[in-house]
N, C-alpha and C. Protein backbone atom coordinates (compact mmCIF):
# COMPACT_ATOMS: atom_id res chain seq x y z
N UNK A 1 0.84 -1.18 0.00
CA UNK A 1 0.00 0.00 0.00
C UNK A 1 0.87 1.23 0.00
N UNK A 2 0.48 2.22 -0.71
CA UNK A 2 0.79 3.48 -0.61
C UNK A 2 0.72 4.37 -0.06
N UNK A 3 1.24 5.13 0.67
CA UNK A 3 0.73 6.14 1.83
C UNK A 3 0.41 7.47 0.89
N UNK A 4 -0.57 8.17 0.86
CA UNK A 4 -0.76 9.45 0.10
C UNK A 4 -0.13 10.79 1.31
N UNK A 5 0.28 11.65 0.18
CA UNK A 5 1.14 12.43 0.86
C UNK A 5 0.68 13.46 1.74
N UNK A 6 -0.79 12.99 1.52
CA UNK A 6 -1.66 14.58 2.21
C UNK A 6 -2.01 13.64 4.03
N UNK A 7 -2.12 12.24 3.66
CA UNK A 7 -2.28 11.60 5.03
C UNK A 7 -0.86 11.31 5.61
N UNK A 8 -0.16 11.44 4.99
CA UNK A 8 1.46 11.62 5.74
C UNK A 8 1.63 12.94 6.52
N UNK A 9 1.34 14.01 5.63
CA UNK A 9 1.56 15.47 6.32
C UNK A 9 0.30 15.71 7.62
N UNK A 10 -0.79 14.76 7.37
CA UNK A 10 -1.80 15.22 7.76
C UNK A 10 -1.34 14.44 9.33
N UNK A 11 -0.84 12.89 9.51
CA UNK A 11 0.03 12.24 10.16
C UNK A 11 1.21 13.63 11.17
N UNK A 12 1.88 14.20 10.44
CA UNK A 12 2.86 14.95 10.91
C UNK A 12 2.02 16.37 11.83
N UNK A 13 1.37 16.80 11.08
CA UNK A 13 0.85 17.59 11.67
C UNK A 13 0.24 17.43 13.21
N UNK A 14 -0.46 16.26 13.24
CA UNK A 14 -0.88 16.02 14.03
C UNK A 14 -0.27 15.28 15.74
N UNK A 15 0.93 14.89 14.60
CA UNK A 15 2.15 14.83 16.06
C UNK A 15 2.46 15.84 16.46
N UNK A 16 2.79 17.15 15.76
CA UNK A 16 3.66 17.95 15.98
C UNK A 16 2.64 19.19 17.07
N UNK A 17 1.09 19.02 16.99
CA UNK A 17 0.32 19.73 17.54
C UNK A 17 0.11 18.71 19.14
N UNK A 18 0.26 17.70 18.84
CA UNK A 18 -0.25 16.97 19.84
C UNK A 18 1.45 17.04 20.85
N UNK A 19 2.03 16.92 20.60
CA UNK A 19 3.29 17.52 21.08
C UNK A 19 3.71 18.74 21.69
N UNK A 20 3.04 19.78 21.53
CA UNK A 20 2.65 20.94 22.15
C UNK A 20 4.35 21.58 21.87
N UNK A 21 4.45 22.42 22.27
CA UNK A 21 6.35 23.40 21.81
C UNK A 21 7.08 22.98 22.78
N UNK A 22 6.53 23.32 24.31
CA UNK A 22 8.13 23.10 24.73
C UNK A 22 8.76 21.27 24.98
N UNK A 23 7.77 20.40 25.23
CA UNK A 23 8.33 18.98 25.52
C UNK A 23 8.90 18.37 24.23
N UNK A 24 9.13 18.72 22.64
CA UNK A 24 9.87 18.90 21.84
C UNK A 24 11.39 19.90 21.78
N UNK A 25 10.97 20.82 22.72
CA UNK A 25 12.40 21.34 22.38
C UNK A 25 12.98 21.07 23.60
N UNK A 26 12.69 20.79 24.60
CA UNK A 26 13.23 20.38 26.07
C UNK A 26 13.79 18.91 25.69
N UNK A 27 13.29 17.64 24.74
CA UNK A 27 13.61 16.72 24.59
C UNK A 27 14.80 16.56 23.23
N UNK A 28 14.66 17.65 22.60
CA UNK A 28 15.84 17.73 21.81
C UNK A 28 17.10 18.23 22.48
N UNK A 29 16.90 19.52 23.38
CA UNK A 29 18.10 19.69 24.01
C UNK A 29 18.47 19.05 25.24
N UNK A 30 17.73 18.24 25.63
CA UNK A 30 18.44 16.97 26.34
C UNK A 30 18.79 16.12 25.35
N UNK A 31 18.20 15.49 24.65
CA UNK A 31 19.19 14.46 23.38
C UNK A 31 20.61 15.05 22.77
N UNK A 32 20.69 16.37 22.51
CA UNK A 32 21.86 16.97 21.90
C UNK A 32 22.81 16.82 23.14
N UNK A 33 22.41 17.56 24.44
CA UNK A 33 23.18 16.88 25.57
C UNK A 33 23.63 15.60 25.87
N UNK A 34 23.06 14.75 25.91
CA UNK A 34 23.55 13.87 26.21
C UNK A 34 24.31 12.99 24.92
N UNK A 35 23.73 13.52 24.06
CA UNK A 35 25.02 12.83 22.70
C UNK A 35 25.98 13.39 22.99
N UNK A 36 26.58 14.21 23.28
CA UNK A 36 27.99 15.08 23.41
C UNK A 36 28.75 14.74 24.53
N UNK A 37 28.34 13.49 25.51
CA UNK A 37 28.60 12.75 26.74
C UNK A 37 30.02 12.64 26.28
N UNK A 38 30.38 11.99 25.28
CA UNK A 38 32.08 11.68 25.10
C UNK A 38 32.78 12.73 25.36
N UNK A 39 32.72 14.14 24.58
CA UNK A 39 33.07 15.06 24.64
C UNK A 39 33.38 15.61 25.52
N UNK A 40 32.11 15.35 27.04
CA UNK A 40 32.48 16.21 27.61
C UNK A 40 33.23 15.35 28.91
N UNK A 41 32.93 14.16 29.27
CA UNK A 41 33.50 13.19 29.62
C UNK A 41 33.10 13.40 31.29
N UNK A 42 31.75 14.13 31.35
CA UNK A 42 31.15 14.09 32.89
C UNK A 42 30.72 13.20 33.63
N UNK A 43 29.88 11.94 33.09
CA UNK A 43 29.69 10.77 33.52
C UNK A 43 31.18 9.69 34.00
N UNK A 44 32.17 10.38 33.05
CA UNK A 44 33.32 9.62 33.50
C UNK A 44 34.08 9.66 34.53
N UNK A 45 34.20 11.27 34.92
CA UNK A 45 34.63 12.16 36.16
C UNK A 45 34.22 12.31 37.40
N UNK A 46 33.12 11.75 37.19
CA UNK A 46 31.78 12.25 38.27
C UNK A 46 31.97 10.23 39.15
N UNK A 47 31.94 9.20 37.90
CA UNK A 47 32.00 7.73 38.04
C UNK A 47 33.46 7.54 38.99
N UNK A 48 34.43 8.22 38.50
CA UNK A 48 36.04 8.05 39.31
C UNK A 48 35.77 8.34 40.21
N UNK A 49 35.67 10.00 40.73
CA UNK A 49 35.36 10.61 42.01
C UNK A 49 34.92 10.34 42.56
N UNK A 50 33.10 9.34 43.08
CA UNK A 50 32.19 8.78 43.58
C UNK A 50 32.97 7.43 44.28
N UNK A 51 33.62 6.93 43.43
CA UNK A 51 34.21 5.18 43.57
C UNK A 51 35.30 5.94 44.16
N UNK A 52 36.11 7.10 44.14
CA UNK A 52 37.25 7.07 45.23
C UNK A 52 36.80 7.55 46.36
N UNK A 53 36.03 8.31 46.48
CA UNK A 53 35.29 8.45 47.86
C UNK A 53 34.79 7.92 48.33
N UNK A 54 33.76 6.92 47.67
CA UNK A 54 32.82 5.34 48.68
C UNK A 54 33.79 4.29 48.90
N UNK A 55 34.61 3.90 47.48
CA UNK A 55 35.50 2.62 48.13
C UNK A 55 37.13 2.38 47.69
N UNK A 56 37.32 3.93 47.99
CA UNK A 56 38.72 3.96 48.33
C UNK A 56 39.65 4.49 46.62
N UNK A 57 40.55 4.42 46.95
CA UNK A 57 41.00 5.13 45.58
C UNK A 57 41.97 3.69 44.78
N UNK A 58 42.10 2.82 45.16
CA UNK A 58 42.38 1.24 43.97
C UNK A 58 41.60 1.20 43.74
N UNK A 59 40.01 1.57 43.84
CA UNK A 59 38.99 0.92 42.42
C UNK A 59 38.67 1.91 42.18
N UNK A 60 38.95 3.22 42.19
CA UNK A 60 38.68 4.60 41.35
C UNK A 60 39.28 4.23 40.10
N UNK A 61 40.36 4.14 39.40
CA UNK A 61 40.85 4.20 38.19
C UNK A 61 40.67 2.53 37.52
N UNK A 62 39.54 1.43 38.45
CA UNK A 62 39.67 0.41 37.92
C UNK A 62 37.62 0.61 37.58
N UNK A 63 37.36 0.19 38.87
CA UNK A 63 35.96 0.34 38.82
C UNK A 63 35.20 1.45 38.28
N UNK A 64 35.68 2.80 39.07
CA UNK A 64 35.34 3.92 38.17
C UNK A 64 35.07 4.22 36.98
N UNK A 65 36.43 3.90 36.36
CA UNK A 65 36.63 3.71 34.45
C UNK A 65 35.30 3.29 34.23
N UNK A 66 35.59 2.09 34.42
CA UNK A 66 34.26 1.22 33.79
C UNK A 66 33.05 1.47 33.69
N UNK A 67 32.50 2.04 35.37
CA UNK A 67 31.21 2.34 35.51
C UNK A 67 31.11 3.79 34.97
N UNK A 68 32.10 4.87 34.68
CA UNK A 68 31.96 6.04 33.56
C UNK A 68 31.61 5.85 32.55
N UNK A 69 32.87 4.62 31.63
CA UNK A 69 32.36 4.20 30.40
C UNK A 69 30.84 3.73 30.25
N UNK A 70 30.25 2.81 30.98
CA UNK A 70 29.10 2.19 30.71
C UNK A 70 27.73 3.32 30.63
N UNK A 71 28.00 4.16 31.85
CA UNK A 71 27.40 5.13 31.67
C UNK A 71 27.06 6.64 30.68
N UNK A 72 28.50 6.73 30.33
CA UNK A 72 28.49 7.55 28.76
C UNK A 72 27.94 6.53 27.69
N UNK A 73 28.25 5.51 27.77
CA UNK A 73 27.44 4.94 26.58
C UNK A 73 26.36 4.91 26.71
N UNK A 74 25.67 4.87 27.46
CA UNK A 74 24.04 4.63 27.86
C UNK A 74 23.41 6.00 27.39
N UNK A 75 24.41 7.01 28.28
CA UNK A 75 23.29 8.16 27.82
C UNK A 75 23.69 9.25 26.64
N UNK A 76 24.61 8.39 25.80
CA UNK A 76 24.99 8.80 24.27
C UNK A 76 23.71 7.80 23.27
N UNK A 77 23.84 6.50 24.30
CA UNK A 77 22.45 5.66 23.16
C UNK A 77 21.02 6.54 23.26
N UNK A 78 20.72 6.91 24.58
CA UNK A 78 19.53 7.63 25.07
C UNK A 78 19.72 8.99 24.09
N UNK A 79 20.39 9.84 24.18
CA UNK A 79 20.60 10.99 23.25
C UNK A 79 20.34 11.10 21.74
N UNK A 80 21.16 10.30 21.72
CA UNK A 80 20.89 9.51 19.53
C UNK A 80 19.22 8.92 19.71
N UNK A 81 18.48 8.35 20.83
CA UNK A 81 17.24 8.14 20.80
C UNK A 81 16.10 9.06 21.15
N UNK A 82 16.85 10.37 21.95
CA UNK A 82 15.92 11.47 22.38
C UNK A 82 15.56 12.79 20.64
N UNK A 83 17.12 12.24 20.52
CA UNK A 83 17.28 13.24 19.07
C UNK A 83 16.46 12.73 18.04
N UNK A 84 16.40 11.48 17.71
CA UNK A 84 15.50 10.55 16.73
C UNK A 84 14.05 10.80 16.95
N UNK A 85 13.67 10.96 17.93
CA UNK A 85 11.95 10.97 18.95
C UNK A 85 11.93 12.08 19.02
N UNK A 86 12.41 13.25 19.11
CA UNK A 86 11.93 14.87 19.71
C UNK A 86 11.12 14.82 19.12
N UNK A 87 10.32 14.68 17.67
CA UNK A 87 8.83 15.65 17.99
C UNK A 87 7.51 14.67 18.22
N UNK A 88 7.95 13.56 19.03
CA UNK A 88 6.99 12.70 19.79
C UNK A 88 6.78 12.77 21.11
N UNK A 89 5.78 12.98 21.59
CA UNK A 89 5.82 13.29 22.79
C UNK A 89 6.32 12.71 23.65
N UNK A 90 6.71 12.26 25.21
CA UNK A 90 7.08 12.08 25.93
C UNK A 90 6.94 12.15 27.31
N UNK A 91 6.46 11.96 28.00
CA UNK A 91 6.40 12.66 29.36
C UNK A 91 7.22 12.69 30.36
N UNK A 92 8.45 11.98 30.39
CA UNK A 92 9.41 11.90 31.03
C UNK A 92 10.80 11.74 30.79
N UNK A 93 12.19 12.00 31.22
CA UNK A 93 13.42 11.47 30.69
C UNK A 93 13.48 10.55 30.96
N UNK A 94 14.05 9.76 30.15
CA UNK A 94 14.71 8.12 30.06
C UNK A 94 15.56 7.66 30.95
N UNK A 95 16.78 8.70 30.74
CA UNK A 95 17.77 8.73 32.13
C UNK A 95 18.01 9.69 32.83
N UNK A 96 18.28 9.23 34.29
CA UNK A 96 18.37 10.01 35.06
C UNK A 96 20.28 10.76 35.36
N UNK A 97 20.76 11.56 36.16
CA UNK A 97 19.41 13.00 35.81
C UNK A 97 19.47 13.39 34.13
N UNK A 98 18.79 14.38 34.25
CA UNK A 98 18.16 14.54 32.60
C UNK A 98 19.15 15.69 32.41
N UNK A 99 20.19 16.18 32.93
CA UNK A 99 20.97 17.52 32.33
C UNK A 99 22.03 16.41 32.25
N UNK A 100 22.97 18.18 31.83
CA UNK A 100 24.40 16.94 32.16
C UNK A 100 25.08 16.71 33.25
N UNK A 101 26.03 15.83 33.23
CA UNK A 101 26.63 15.55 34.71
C UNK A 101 27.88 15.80 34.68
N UNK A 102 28.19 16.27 36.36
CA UNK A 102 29.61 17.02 36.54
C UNK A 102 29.79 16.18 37.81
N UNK A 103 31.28 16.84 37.77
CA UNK A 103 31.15 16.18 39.49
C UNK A 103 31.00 16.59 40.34
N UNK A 104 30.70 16.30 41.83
CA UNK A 104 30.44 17.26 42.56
C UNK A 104 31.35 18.66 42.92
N UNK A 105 32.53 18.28 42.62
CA UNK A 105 32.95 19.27 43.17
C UNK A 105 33.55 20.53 42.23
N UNK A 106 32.82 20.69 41.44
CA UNK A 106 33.13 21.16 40.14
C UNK A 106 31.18 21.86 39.78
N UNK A 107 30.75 23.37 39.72
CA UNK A 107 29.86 23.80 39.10
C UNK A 107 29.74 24.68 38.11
N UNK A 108 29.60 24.57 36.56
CA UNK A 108 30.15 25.25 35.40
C UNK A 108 29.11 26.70 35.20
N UNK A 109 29.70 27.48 35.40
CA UNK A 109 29.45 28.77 35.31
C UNK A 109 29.28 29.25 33.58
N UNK A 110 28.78 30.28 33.33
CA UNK A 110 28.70 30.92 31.98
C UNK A 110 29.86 31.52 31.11
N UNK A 111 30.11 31.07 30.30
CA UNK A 111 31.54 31.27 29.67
C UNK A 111 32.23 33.07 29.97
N UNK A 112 33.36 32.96 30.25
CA UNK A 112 34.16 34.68 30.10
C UNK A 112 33.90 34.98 28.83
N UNK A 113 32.87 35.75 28.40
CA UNK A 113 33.11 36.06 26.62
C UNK A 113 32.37 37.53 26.80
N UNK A 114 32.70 38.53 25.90
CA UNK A 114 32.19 39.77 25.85
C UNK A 114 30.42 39.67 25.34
N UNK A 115 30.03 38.86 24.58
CA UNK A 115 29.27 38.57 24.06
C UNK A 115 28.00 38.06 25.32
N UNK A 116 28.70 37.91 26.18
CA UNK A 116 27.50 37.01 27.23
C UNK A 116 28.09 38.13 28.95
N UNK A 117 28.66 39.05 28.41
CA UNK A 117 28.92 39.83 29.57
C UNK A 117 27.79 40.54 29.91
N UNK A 118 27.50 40.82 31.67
CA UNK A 118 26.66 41.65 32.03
C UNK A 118 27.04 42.86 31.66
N UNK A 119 28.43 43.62 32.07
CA UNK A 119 28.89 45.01 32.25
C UNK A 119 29.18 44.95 30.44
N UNK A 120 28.50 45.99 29.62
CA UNK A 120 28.74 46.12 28.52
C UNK A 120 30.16 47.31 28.22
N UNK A 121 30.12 47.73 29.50
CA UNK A 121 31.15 49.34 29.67
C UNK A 121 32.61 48.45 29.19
N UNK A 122 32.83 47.54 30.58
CA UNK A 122 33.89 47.37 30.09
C UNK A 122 34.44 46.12 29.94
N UNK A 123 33.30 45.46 28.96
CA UNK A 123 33.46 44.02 28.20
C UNK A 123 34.11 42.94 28.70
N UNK A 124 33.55 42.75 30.31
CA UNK A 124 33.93 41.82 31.21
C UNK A 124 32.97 41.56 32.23
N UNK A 125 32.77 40.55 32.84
CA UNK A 125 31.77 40.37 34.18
C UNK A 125 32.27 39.08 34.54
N UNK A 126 32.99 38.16 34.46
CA UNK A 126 33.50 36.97 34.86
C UNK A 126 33.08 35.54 34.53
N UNK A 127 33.31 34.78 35.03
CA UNK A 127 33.17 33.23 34.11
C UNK A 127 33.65 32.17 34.26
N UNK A 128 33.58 31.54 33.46
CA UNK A 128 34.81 30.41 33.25
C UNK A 128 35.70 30.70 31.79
N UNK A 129 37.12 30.13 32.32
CA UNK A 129 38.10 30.81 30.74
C UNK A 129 37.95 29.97 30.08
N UNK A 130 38.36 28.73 30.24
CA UNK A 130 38.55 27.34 29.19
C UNK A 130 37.57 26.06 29.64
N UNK A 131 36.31 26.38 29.98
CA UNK A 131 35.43 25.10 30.63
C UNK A 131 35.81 23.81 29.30
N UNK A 132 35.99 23.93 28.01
CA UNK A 132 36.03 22.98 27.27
C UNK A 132 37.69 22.28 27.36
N UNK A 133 38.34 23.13 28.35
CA UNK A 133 39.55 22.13 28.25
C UNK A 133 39.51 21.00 29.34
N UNK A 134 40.22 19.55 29.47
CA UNK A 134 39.95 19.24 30.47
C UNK A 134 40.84 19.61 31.61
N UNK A 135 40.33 19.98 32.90
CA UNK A 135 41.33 19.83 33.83
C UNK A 135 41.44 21.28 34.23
N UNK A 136 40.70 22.21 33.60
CA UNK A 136 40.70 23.54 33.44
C UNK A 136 39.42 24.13 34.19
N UNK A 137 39.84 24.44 36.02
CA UNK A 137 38.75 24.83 36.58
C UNK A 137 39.00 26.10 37.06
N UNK A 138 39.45 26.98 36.04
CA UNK A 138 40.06 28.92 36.47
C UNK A 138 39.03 29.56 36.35
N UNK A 139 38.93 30.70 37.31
CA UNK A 139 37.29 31.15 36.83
C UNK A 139 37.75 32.50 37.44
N UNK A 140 36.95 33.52 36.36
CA UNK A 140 37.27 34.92 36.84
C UNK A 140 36.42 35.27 37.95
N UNK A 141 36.74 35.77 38.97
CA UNK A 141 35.62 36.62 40.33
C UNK A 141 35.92 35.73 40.80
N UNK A 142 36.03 34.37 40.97
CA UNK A 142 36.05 33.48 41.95
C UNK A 142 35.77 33.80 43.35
N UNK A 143 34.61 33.59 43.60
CA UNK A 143 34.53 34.05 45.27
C UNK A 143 34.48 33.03 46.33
C-alpha cells in the first residue's frame, strides 16, 4: 500500500500539535546533551570521584573507568534516541538526571566572553576561561 502524501503530512501535523512546543524542544536539548557525553566526559569524572570516595581510591581508576564508560554509553544511546523521537511526545526522561553531569565538586558557570557579559562598559563580568579544556577549573571573580 501506498501512503498518500496529504495523510502523511496530515500524520505529521498532528504529532507535531499533539506535542505541544516546549516537551519537543526540552527533549531535543536533552538528546543533543547527552550525545555530546564523550566530549564532555562528565559521567566519566563524576563515576572516578564517587568510587574514590565510597571505596577507596584502587577501584577509582579500575571500577570507576568502567562504571563512567558504561554510563556515557548509555546516555549517548539515550541521546541519539531522544534526538530521533523529539517531535513525539514524551512525558518523562529516560535517564536520570536529565541535564548533564559534573562532578560534585566542580559547578560550570557561563563562559568569560564579551558577548555574554553583564557590564557592557567594560566588556567583562566573569566566568569560566577554558570550561572545554579538560582539567581547566580557572574562573574569573572566583569568590
Amino acid at each position: 500500500m501506498q501512503i498518500s502524501k496529504l495523510s502523511l503530512m496530515l500524520g505529521a501535523a498532528v504529532a507535531v500539535l499533539a506535542a505541544g512546543c516546549a516537551g519537543p524542544e526540552q527533549k531535543l536539548g536533552r538528546g543533543l546533551n547527552n550525545m555530546t557525553e564523550f566530549t564532555r566526559m562528565g559521567e566519566m569524572q563524576r563515576s572516578v570521584e564517587q568510587t574514590a570516595l565510597w571505596y577507596g581510591p584502587d577501584k577509582a581508576y579500575t571500577t570507576g573507568v568502567i562504571h563512567g564508560f558504561n554510563r556515557s554509553v548509555a546516555r549517548t544511546a539515550v541521546g541519539i534516541y531522544e534526538v530521533a523521537t523529539f517531535p513525539f511526545p514524551s512525558y518523562k526522561p529516560v535517564i536520570y538526571p536529565e541535564g548533564p553531569v559534573y562532578p560534585d565538586n566542580y559547578t560550570p558557570s557561563i563562559i568569560a566572553d564579551p558577548t555574554l557579559a553583564t557590564d557592557t562598559d567594560l566588556s567583562f563580568s566573569g566566568g569560566d576561561i577554558a570550561p572545554f579544556v579538560p582539567g581547566s577549573r580557572f574562573s574569573i571573580f572566583d569568590n
